[in-house]
PDB file of N, CA and C in Angstrom:
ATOM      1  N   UNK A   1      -4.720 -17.726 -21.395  1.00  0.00           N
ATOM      2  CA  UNK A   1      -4.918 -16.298 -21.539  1.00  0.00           C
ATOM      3  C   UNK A   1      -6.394 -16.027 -21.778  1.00  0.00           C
ATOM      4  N   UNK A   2      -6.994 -14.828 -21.259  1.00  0.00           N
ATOM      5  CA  UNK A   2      -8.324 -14.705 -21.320  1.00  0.00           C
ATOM      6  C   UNK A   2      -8.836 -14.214 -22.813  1.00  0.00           C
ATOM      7  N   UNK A   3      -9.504 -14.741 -23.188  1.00  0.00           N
ATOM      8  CA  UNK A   3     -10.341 -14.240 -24.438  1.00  0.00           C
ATOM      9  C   UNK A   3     -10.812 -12.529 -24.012  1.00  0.00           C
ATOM     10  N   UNK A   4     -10.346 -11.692 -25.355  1.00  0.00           N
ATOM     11  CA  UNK A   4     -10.206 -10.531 -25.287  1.00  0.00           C
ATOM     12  C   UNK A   4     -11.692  -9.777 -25.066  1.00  0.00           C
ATOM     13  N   UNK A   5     -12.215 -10.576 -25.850  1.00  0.00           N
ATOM     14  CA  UNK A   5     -13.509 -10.953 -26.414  1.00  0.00           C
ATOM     15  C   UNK A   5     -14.557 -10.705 -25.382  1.00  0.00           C
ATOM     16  N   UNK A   6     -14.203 -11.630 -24.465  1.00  0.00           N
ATOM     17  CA  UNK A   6     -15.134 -12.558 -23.239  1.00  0.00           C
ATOM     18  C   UNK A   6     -14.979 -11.560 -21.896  1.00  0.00           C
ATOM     19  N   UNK A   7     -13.698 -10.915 -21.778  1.00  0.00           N
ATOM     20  CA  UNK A   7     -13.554 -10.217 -20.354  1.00  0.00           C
ATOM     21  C   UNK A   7     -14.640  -9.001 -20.411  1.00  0.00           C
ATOM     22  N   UNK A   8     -15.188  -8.893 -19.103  1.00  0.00           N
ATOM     23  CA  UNK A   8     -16.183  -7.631 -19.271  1.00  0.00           C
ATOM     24  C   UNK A   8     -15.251  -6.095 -18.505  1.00  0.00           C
ATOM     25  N   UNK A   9     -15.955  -5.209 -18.411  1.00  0.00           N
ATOM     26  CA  UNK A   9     -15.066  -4.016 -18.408  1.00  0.00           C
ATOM     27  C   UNK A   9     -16.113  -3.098 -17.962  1.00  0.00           C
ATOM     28  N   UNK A  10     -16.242  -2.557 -16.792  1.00  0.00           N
ATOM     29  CA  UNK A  10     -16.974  -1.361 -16.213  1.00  0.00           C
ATOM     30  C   UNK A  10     -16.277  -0.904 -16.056  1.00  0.00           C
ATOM     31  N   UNK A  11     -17.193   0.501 -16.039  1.00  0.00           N
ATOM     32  CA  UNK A  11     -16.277   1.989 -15.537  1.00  0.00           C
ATOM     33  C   UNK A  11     -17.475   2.571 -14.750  1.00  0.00           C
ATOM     34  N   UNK A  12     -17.478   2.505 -13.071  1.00  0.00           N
ATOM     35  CA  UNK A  12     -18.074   2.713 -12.570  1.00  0.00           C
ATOM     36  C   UNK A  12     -17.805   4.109 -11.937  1.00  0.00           C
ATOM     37  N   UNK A  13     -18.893   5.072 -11.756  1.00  0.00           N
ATOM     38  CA  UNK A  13     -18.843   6.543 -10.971  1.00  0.00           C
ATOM     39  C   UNK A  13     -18.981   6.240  -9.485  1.00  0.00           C
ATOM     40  N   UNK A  14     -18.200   6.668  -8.567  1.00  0.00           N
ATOM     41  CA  UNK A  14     -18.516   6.402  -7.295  1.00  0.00           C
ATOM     42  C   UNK A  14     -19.014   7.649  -6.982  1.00  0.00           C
ATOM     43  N   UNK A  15     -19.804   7.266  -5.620  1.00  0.00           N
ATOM     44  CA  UNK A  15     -20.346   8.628  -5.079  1.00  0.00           C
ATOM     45  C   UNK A  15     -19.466   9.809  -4.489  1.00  0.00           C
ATOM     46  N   UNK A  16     -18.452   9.833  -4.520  1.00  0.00           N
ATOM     47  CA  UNK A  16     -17.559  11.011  -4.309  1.00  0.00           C
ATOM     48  C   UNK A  16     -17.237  11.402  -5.409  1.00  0.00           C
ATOM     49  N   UNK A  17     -17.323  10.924  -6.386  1.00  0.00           N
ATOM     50  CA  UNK A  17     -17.250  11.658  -7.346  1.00  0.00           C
ATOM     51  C   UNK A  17     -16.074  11.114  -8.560  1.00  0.00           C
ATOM     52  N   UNK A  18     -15.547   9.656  -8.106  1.00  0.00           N
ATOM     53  CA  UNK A  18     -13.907   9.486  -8.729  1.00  0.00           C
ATOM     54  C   UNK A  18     -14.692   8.185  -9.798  1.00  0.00           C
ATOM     55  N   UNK A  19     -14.117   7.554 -10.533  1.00  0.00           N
ATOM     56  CA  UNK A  19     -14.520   6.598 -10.915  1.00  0.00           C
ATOM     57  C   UNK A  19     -13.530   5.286 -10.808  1.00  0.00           C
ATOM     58  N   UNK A  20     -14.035   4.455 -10.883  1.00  0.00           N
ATOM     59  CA  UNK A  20     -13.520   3.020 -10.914  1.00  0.00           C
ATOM     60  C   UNK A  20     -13.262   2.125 -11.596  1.00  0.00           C
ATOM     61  N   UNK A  21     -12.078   1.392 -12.665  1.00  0.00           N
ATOM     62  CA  UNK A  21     -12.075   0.813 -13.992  1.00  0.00           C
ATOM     63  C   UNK A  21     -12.197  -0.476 -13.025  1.00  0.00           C
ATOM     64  N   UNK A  22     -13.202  -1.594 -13.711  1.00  0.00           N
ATOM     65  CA  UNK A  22     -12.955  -3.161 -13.633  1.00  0.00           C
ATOM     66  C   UNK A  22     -13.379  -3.903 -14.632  1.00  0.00           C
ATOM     67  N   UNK A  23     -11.764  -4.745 -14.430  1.00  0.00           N
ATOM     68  CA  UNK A  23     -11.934  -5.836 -15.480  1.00  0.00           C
ATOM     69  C   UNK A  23     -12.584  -7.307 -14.993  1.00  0.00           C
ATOM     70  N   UNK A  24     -13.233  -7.923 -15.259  1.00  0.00           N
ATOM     71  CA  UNK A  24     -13.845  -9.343 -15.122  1.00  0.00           C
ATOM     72  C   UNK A  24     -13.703 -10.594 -15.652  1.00  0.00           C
ATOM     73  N   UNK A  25     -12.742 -11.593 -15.826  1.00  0.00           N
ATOM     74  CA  UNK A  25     -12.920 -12.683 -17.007  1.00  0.00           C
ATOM     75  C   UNK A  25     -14.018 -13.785 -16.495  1.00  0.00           C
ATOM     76  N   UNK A  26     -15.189 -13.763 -16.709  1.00  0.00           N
ATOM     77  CA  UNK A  26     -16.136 -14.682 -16.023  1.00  0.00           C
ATOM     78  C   UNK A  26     -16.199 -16.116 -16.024  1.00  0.00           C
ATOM     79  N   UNK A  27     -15.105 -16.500 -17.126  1.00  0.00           N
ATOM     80  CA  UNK A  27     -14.830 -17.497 -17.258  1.00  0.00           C
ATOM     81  C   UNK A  27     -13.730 -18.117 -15.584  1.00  0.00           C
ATOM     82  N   UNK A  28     -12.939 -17.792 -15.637  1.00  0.00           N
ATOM     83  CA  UNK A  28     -12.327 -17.619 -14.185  1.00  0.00           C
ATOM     84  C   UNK A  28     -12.768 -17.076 -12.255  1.00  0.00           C
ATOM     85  N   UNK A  29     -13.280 -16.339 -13.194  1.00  0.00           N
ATOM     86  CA  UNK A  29     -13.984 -15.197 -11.921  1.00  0.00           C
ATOM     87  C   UNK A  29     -13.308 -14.318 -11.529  1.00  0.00           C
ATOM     88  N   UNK A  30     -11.976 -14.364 -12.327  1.00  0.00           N
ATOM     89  CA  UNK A  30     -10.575 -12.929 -11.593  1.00  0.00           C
ATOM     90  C   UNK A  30     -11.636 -11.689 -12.312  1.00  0.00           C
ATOM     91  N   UNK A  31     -11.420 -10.972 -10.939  1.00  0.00           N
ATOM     92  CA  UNK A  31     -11.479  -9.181 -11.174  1.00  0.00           C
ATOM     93  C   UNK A  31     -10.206  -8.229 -10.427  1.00  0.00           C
ATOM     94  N   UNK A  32      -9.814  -7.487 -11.599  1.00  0.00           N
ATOM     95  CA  UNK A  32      -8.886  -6.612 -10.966  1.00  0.00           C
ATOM     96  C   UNK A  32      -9.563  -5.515 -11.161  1.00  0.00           C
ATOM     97  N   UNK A  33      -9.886  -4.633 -10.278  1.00  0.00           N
ATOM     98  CA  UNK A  33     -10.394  -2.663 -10.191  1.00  0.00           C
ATOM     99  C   UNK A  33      -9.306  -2.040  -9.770  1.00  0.00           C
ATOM    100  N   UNK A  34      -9.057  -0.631 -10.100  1.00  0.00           N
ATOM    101  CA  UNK A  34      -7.942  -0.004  -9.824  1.00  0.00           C
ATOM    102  C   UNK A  34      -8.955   1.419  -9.925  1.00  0.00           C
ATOM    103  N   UNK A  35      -8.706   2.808  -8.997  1.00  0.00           N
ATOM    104  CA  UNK A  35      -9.061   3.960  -9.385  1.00  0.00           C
ATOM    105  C   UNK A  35      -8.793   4.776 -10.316  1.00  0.00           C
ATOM    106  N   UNK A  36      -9.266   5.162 -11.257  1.00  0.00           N
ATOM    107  CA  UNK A  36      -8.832   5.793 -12.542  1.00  0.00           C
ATOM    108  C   UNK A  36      -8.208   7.495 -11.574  1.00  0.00           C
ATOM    109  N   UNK A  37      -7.161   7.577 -11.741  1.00  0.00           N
ATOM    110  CA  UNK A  37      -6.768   9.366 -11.907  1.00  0.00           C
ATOM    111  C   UNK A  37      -7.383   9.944 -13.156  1.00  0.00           C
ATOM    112  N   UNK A  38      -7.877  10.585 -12.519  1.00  0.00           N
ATOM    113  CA  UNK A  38      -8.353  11.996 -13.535  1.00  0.00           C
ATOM    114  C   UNK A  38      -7.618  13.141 -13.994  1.00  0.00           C
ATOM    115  N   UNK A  39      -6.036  12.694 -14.169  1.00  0.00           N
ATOM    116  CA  UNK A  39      -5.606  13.396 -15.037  1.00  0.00           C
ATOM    117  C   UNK A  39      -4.954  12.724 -15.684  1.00  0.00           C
ATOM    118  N   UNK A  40      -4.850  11.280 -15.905  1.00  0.00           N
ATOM    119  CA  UNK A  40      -4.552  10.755 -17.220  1.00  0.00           C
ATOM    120  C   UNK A  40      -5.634   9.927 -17.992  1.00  0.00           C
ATOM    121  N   UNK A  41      -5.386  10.451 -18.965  1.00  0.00           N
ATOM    122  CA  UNK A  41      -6.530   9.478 -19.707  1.00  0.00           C
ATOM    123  C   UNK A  41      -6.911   8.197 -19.890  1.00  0.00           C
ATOM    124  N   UNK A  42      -7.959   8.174 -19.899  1.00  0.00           N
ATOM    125  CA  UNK A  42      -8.560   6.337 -19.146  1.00  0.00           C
ATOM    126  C   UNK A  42      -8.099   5.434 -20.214  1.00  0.00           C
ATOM    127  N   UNK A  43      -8.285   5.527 -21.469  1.00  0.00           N
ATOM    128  CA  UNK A  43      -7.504   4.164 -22.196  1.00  0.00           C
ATOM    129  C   UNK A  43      -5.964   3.701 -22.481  1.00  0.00           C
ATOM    130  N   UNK A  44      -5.468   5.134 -22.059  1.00  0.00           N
ATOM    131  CA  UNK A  44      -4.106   4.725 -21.136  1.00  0.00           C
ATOM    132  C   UNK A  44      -4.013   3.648 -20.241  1.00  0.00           C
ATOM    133  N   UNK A  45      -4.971   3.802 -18.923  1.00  0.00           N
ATOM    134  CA  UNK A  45      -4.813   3.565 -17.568  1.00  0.00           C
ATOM    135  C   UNK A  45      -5.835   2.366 -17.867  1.00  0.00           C
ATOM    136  N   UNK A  46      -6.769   2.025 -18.809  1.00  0.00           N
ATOM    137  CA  UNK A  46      -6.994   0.927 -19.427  1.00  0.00           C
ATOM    138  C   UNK A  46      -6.127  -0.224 -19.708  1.00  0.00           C
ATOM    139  N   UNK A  47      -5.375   0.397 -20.502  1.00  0.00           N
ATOM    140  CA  UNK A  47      -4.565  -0.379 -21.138  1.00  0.00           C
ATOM    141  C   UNK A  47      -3.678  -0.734 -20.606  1.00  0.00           C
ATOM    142  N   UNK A  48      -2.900   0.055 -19.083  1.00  0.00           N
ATOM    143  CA  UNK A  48      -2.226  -0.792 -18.295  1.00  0.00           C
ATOM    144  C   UNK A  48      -2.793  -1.625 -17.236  1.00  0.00           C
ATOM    145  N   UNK A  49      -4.115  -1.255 -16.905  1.00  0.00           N
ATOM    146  CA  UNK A  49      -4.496  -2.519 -16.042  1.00  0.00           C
ATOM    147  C   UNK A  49      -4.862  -4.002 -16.928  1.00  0.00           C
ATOM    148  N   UNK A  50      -5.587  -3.574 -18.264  1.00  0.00           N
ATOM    149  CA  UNK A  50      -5.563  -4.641 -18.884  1.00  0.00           C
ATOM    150  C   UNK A  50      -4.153  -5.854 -18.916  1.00  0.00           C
ATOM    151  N   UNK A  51      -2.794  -5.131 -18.992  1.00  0.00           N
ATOM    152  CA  UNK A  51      -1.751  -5.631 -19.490  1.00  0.00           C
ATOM    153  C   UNK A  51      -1.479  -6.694 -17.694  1.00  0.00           C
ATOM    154  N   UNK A  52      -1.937  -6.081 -16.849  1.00  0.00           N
ATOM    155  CA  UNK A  52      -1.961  -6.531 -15.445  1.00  0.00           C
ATOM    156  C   UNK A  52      -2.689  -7.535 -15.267  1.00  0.00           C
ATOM    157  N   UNK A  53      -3.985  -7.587 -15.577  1.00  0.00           N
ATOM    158  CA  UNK A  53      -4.497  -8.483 -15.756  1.00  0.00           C
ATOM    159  C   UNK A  53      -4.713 -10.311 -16.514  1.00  0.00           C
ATOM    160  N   UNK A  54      -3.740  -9.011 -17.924  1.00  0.00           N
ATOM    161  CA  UNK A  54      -3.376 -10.686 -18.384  1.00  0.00           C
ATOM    162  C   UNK A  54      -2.127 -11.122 -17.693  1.00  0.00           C
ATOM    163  N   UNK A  55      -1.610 -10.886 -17.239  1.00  0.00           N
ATOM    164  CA  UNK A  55      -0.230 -11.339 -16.330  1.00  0.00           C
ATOM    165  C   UNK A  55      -0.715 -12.145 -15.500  1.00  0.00           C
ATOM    166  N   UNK A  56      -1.731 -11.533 -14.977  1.00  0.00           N
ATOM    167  CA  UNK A  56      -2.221 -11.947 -13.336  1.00  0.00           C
ATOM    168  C   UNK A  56      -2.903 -13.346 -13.960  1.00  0.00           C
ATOM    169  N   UNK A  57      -4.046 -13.177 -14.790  1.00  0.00           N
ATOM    170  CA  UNK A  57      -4.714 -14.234 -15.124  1.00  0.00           C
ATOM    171  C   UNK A  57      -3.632 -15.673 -15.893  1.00  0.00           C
ATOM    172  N   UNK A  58      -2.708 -15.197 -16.605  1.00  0.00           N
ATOM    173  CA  UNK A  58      -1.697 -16.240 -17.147  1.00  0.00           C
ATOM    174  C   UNK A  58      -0.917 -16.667 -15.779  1.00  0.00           C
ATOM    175  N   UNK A  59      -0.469 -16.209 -14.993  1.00  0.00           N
ATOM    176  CA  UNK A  59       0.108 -16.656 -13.826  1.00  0.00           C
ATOM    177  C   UNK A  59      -0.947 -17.941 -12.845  1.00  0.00           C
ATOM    178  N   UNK A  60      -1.977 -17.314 -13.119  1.00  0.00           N
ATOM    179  CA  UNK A  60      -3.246 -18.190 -11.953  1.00  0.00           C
ATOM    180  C   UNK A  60      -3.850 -19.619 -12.821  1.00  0.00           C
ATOM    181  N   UNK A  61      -3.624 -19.182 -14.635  1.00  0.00           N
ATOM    182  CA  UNK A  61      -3.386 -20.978 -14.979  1.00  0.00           C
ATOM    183  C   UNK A  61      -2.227 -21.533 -15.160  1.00  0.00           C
ATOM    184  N   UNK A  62      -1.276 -20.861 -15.121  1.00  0.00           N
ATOM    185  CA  UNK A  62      -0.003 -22.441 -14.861  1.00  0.00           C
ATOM    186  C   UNK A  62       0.005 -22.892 -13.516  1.00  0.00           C
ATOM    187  N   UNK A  63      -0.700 -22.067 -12.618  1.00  0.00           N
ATOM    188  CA  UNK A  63      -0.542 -22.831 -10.947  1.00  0.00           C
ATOM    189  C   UNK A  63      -1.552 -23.573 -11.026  1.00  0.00           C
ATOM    190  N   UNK A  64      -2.556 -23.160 -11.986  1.00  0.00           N
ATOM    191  CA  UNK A  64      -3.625 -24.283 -11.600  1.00  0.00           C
ATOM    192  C   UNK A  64      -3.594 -26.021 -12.682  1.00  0.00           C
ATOM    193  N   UNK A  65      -2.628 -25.287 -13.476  1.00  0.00           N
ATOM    194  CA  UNK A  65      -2.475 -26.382 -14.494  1.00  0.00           C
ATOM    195  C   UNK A  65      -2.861 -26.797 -15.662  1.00  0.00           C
TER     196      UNK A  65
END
C-alpha cells in the first residue's frame, strides 16, 4: 500500500477552463487523473479517487509480488 505520506497530488487548471485531480506514488510510478466536476466538491471527489487508487496500487503489488 502506498505511503499516504509519499503520494503527490496536483490539481491542475486546464485551459478550457475545468480542472484536473492527479494522484502520483513515485515510488511505483502509478498515476491515476480523473476530471474534477464542478459541482461536487473536490475533497469528496478526492477522496474517491484516492480510495481508487489504493485499490489499483494494492492490486499491481500482489501481481508483482
Amino acid at each position: 500500500m502506498a505511503d499516504p505520506d509519499k503520494v503527490q497530488i496536483d490539481l491542475i487548471k486546464l485551459s478550457e477552463g475545468g480542472r484536473l485531480l492527479r494522484l502520483t506514488d513515485p515510488k511505483s510510478g502509478l498515476a491515476l487523473e480523473r476530471k474534477l466536476d464542478a459541482a461536487r466538491p473536490v475533497n469528496q471527489q478526492k477522496q474517491q479517487l484516492q480510495r481508487v487508487f489504493d485499490a489499483v496500487l494494492s492490486r499491481a503489488e500482489l501481481a508483482i509480488g
